[in-house]
C-alpha atoms as a PDB file:
ATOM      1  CA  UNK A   1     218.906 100.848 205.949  1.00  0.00           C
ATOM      2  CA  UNK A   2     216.552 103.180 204.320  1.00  0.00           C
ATOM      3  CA  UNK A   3     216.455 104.427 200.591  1.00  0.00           C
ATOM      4  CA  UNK A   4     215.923 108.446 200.683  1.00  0.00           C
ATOM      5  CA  UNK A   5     216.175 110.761 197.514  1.00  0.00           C
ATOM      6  CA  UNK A   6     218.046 114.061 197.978  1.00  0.00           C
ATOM      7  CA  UNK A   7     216.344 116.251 195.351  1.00  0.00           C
ATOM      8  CA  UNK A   8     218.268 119.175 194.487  1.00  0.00           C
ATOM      9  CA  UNK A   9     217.109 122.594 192.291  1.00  0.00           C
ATOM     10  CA  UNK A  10     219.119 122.768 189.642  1.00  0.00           C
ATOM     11  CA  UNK A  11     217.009 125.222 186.764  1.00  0.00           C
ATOM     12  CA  UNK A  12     214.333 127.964 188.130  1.00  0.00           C
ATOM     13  CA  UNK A  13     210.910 127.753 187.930  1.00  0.00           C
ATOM     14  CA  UNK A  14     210.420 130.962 186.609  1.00  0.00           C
ATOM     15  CA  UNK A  15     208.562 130.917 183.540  1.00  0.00           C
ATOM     16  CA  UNK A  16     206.925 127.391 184.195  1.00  0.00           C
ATOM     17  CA  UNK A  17     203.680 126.076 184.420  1.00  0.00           C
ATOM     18  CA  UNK A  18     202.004 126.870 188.053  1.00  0.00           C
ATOM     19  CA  UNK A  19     202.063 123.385 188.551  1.00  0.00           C
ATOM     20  CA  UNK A  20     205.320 122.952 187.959  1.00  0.00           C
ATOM     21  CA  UNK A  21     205.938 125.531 190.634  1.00  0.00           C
ATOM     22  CA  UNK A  22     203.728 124.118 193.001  1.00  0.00           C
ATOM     23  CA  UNK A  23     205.357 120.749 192.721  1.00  0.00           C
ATOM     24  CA  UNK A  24     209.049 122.313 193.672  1.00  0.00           C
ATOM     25  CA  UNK A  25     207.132 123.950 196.475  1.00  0.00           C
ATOM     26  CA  UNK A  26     205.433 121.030 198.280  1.00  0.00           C
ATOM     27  CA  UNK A  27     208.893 118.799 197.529  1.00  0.00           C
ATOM     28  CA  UNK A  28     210.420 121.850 200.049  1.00  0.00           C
ATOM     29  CA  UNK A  29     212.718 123.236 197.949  1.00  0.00           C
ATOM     30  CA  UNK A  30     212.672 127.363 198.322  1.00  0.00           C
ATOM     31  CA  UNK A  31     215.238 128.750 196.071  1.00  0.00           C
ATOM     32  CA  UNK A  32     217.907 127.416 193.343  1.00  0.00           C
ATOM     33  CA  UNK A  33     220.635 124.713 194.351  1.00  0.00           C
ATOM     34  CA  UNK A  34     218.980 123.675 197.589  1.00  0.00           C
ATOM     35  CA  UNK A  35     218.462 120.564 198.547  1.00  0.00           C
ATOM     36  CA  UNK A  36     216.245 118.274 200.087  1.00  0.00           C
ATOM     37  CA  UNK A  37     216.079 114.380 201.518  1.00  0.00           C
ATOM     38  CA  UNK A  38     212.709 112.471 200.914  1.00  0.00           C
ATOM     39  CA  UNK A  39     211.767 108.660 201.807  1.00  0.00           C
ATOM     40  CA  UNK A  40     212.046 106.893 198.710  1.00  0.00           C
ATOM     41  CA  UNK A  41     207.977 106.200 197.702  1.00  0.00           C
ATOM     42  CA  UNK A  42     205.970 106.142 194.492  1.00  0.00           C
ATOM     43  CA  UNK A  43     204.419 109.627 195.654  1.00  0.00           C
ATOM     44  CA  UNK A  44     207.578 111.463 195.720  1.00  0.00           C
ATOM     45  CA  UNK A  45     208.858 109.521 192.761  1.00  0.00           C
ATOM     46  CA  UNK A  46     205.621 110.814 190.819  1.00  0.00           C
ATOM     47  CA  UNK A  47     206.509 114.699 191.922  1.00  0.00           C
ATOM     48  CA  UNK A  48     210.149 114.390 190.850  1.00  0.00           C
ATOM     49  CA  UNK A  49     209.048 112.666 187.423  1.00  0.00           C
ATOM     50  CA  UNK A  50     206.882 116.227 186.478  1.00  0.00           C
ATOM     51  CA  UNK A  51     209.572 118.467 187.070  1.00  0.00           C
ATOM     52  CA  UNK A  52     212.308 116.160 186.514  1.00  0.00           C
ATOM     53  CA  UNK A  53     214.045 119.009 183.513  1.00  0.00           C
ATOM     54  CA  UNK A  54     214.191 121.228 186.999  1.00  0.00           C
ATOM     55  CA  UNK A  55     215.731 119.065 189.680  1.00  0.00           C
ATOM     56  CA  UNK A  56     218.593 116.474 190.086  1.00  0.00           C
ATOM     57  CA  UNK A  57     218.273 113.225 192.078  1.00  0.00           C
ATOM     58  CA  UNK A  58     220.704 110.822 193.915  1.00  0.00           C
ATOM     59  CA  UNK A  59     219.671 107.816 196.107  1.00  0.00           C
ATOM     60  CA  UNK A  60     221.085 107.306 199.061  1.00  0.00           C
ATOM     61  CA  UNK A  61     220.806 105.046 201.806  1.00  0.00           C
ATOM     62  CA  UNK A  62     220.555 105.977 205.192  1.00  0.00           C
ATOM     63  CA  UNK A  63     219.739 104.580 208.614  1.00  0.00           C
ATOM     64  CA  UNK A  64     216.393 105.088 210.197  1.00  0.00           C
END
């Protein structure tokens, strides 16, 4: 069993830094309340962690 993240949007980036809005963009998300499953690693972790007031995460384990 493998430990995934499913990062969800749950505030817009509008008005944020262009960092911040890079950072939603290369986790895949594309608009508001959309989700997405990552690997569990410390490079996602890091992402999540700077726009962490933006997004909601749940672990979840899954096979592959």
């Amino acid at each position: 069993m493998a430990r995934y993240l499913r990062v969800t949007q749950k505030r817009s980036a509008i008005r944020r830094q262009e960092r911040q809005k890079r950072t939603i963009r290369a986790l895949g998300i594309h608009r508001l309340h959309e989700s997405v499953e990552h690997r569990d690693s410390p490079q996602i972790r890091g992402m999540i962690e700077k726009v962490r007031h933006l997004v909601e995460v749940e672990e979840i384990e899954k096979e592959g």
